[in-house]
Protein backbone atom coordinates (compact mmCIF):
# COMPACT_ATOMS: atom_id res chain seq x y z
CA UNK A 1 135.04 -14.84 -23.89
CA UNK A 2 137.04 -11.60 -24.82
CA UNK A 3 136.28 -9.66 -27.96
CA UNK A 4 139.92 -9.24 -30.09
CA UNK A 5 139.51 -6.53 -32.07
CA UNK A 6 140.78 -6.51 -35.81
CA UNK A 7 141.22 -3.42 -37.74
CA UNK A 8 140.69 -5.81 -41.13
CA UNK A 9 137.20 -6.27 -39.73
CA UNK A 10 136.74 -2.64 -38.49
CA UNK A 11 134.56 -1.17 -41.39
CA UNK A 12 135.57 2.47 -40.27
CA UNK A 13 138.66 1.76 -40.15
CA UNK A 14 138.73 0.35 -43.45
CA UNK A 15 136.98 3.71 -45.13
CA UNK A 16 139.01 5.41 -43.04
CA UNK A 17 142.48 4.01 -44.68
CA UNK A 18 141.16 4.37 -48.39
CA UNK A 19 139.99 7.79 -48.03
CA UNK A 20 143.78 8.77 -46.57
CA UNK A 21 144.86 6.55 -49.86
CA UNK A 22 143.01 8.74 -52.22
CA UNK A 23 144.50 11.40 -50.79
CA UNK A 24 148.26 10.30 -50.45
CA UNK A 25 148.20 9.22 -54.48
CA UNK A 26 146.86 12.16 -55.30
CA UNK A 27 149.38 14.34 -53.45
CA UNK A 28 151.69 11.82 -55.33
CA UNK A 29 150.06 12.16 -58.79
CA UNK A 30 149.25 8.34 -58.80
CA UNK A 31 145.79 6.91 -60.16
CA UNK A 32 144.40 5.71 -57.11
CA UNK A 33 143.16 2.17 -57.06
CA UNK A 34 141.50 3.47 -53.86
CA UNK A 35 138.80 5.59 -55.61
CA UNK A 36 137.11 2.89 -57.60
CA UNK A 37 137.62 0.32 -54.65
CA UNK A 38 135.64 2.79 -52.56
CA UNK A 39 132.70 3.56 -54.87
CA UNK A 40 132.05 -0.46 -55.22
CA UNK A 41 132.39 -1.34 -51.50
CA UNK A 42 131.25 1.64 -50.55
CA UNK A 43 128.08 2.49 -52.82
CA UNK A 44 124.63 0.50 -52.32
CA UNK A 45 126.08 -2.14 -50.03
CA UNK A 46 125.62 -3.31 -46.40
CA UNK A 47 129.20 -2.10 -46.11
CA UNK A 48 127.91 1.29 -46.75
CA UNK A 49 125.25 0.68 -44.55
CA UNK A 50 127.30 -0.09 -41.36
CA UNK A 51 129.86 2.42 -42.36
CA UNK A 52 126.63 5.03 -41.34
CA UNK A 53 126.26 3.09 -38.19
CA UNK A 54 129.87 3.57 -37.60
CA UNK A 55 129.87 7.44 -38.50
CA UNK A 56 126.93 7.80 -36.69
CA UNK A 57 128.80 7.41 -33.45
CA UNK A 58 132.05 8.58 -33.91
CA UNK A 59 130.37 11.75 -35.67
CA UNK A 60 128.10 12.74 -32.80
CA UNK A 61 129.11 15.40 -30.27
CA UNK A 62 128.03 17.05 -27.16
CA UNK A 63 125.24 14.86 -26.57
CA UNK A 64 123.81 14.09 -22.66
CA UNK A 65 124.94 10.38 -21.60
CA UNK A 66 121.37 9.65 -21.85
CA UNK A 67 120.76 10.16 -24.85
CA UNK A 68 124.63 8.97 -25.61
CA UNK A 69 123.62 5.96 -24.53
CA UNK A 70 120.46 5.44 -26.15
CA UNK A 71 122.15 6.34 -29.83
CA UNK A 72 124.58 3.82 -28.77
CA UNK A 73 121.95 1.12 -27.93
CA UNK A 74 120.02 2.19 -31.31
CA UNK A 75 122.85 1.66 -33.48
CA UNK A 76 123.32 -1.83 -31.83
CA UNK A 77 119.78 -2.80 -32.93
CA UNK A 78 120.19 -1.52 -36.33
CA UNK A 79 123.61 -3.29 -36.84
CA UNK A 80 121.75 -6.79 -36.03
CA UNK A 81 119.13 -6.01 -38.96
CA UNK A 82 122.01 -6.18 -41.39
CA UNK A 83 122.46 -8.87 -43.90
CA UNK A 84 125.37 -10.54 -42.07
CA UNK A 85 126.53 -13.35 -44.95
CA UNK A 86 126.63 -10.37 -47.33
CA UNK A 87 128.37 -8.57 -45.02
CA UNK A 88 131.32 -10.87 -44.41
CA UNK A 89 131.69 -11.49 -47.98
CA UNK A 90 131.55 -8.00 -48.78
CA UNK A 91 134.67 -7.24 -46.18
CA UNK A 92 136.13 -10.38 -47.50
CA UNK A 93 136.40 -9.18 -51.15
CA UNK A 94 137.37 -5.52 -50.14
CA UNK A 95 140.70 -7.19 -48.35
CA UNK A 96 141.26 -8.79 -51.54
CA UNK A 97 141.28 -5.89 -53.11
CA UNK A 98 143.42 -3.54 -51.34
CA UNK A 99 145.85 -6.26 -51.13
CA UNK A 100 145.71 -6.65 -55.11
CA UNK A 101 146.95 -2.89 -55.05
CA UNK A 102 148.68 -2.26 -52.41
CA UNK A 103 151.19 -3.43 -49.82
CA UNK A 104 148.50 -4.37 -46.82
CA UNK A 105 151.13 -3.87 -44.32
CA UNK A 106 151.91 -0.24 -45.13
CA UNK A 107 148.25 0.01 -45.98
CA UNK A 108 146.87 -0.76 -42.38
CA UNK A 109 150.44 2.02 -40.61
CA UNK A 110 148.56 4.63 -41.22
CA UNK A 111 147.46 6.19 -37.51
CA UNK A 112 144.18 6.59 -37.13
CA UNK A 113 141.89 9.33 -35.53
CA UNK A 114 139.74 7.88 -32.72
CA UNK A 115 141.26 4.60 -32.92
CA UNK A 116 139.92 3.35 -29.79
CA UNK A 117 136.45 4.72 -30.78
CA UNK A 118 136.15 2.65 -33.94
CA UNK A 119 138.00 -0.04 -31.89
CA UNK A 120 134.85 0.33 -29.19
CA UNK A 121 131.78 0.27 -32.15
CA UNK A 122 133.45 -3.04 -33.73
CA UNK A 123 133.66 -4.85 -30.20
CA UNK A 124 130.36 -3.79 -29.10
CA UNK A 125 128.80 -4.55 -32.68
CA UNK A 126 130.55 -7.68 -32.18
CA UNK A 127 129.39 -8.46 -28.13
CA UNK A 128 125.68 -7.70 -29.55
CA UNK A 129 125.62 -10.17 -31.89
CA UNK A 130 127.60 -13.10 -30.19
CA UNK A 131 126.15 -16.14 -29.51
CA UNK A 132 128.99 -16.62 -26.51
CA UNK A 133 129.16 -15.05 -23.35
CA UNK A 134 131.34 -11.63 -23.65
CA UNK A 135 133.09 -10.58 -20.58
CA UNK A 136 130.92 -8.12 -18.79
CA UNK A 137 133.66 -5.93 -18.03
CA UNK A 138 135.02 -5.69 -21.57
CA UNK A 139 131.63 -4.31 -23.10
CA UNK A 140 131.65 -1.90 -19.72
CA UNK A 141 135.20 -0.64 -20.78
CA UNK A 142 134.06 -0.23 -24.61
CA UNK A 143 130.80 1.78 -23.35
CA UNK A 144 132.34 4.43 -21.51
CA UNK A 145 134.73 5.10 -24.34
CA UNK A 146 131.98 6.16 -26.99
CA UNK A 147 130.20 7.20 -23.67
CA UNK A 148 132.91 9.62 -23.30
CA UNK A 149 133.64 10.46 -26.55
CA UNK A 150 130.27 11.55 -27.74
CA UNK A 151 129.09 13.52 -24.41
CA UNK A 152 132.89 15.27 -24.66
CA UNK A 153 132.89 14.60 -20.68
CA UNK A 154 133.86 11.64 -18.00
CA UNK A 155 131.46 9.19 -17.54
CA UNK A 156 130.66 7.44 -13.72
CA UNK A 157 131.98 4.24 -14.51
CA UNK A 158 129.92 2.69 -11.63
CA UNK A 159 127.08 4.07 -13.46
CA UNK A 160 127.59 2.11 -16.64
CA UNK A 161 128.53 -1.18 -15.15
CA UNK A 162 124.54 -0.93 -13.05
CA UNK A 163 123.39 -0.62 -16.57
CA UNK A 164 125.27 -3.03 -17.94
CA UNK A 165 124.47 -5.64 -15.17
CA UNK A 166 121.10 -4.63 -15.05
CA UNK A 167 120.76 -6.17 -18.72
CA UNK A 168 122.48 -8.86 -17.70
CA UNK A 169 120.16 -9.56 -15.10
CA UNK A 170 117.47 -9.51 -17.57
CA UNK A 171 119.29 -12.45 -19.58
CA UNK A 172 119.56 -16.45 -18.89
CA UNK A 173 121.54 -18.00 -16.24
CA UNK A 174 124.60 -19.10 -17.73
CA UNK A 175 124.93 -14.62 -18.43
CA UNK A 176 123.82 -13.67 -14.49
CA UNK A 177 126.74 -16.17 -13.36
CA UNK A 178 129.13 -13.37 -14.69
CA UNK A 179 126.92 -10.55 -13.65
CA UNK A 180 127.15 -11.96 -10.35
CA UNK A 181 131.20 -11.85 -10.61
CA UNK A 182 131.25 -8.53 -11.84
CA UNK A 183 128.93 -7.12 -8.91
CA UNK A 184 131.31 -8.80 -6.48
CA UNK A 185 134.30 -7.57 -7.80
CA UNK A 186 132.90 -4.15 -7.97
CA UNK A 187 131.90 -4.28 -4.58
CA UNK A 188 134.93 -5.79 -3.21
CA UNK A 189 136.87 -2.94 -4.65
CA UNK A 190 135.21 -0.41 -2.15
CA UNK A 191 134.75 -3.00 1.00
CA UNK A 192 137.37 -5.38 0.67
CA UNK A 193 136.35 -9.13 0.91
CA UNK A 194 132.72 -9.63 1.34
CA UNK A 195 131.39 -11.69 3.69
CA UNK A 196 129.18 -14.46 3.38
CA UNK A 197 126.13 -12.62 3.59
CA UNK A 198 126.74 -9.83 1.51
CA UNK A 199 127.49 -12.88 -1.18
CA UNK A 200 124.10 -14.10 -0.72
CA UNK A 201 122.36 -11.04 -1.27
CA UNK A 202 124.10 -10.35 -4.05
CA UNK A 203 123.44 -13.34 -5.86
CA UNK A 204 119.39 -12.77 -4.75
CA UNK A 205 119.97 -9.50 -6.61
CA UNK A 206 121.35 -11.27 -9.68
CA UNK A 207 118.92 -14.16 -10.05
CA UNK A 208 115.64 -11.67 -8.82
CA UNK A 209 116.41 -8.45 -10.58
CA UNK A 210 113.28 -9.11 -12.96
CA UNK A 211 111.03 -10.21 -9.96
CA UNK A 212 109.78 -7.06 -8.30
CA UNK A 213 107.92 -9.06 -5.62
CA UNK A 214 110.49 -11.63 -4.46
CA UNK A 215 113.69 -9.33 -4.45
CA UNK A 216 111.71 -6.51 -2.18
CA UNK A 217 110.48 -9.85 0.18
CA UNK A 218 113.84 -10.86 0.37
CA UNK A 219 115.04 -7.14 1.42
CA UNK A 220 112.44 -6.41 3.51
CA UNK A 221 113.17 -10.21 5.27
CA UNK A 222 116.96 -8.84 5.39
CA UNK A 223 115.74 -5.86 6.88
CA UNK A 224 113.87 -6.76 9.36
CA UNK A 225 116.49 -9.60 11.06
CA UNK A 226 119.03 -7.08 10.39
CA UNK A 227 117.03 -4.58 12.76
CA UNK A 228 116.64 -7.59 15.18
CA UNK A 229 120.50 -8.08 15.40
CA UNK A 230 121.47 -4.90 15.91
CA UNK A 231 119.55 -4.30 18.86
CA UNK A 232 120.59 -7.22 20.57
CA UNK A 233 123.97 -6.42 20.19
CA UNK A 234 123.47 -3.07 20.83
CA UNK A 235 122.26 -4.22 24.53
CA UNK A 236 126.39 -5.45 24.90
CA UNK A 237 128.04 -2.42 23.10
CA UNK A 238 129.82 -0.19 26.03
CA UNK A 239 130.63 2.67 24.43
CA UNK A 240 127.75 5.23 24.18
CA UNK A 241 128.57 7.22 21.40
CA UNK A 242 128.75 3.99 19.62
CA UNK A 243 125.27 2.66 21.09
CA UNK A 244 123.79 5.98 19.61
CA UNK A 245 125.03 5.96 16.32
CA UNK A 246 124.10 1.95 15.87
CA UNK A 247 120.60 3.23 17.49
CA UNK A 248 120.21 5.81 14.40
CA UNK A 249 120.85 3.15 12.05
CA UNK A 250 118.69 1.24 13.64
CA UNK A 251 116.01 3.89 13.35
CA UNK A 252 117.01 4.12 9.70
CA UNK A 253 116.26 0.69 8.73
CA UNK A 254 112.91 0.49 7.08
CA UNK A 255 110.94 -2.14 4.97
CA UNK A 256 109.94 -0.83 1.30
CA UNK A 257 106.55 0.09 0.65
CA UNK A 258 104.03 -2.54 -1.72
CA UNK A 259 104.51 -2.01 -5.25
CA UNK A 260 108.27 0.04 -4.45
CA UNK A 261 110.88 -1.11 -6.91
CA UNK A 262 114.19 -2.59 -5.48
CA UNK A 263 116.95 0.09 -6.86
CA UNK A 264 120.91 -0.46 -6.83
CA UNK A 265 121.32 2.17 -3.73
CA UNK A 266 118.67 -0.23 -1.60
CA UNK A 267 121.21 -3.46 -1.73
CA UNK A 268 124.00 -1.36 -1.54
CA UNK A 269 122.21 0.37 1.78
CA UNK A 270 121.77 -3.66 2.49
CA UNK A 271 125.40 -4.83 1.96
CA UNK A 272 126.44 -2.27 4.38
CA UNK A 273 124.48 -2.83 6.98
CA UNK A 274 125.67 -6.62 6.81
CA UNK A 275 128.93 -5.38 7.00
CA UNK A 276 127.89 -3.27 10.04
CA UNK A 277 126.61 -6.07 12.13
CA UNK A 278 129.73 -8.23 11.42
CA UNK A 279 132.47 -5.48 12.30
CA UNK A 280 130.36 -4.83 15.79
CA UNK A 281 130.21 -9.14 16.18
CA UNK A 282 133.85 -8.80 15.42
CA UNK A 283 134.41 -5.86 18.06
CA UNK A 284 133.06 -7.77 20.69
């Protein structure tokens, strides 16, 4: 499922729009409508209180991407505690009410600063409280956008999606199916189609991430066959600068220690030397 994003939902947005409407009828010596509709809606109301969640984020600067990240995942939490009924009826009414006083089409041309900021806090807001799967990728793309925005720097994208999928891993089945298609689509985008092998270990990785134990048995098991291989093919390889370099791979190749964790660069390490033993196989 994909998020659609509605700026008649977006509660920034929304303050956003009546605050510029306060300000273009006064500028036009108007009684704004927009002054009383933002002191009811706007006043002790969970409207208010997710507007602060909203201005929270886009408000921040020139924080790390740590601690970016962990405002971001806050403000999830917090959203969630909100009385959600209320909520929706709240939004409901305050719709009806700009439309009693104004034209709603003009009312939602205004541009709008940070667009694709508010735009990211109303899809993730959204993604955290689904009941359906969201698209992996589309809460990735959302991330790096307040990611970005609040640490005034670019983000490693590659970063974010191991988070991401690292949470997914954490989640039921049904949720690690897509993690699973994400990882494979990120790592077919730096080694073209993966091979059968790689596939597997991937989808170890998915359905083991929370089982210390079993994921480092299965890498150490990978290792260790892997190690085999190579030097039985290295036994038919001709070429000696080849034969040395496979040798100092081979000489690289070592089991985790009891008790080590199994970290993103370790099946990476693995996928490649996969890859390895089928481009020699396919060499010879």
């Amino acid at each position: 499922m994909k998020i659609k994003h509605s700026k008649y939902k977006n509660t920034g947005i929304l303050f956003e729009l009546l605050v510029r409407q306060i300000a273009s009828d006064t500028v036009s010596g108007k009684d704004s409508a927009a002054i009383s509709i933002v002191k009811e809606y706007f006043g002790k109301t969970e409207l208010s209180k997710e507007h602060k969640l909203y201005q929270a984020l886009i408000s921040t600067k020139a924080l790390t991407e740590a601690k970016a990240e962990s405002l971001i995942n806050s403000i999830l939490d917090l959203s969630s505690r909100l009385n959600k009924t209320a909520l929706r009826k709240e939004k409901y009414n305050l719709i009806k009410e700009i439309r009693k006083n104004y034209n709603i089409e003009d009312f939602f041309k205004a541009k709008i600063n940070n667009y694709s900021q508010y735009a990211a806090v109303s899809n993730l807001i959204e993604a955290h409280e689904s009941l359906e799967f969201i698209e992996p990728s589309q809460i990735i793309d959302n991330k790096v956008t307040l990611l970005e925005h609040i640490t005034r720097s670019e983000i490693d994208v590659d970063g974010v999606k191991d988070r991401v999928l690292e949470e997914y891993g954490k989640m039921d089945q049904g949720t690690r199916i897509l993690a699973y298609k994400i990882m494979l689509e990120k790592f077919n985008e730096k080694y073209s189609d993966l091979i059968p092998s790689q596939k597997k270990v991937l989808k170890e990785y998915i359905n083991n991430v929370t089982n210390t134990a079993k994921l480092r048995e299965f890498v150490n098991e990978n290792y260790s066959s892997l190690k085999k291989e190579l030097h039985k093919l290295n036994e038919t390889v001709e070429d000696k600068t080849v034969k040395i370099k496979v040798n100092e791979v081979i000489n690289l190749i070592k089991p985790l220690e009891k008790n080590q964790f199994v970290k993103d660069e370790d099946i990476t390490t693995l996928l490649q030397y996969h890859q390895l033993v089928a481009e020699i196989k396919s060499v010879k």
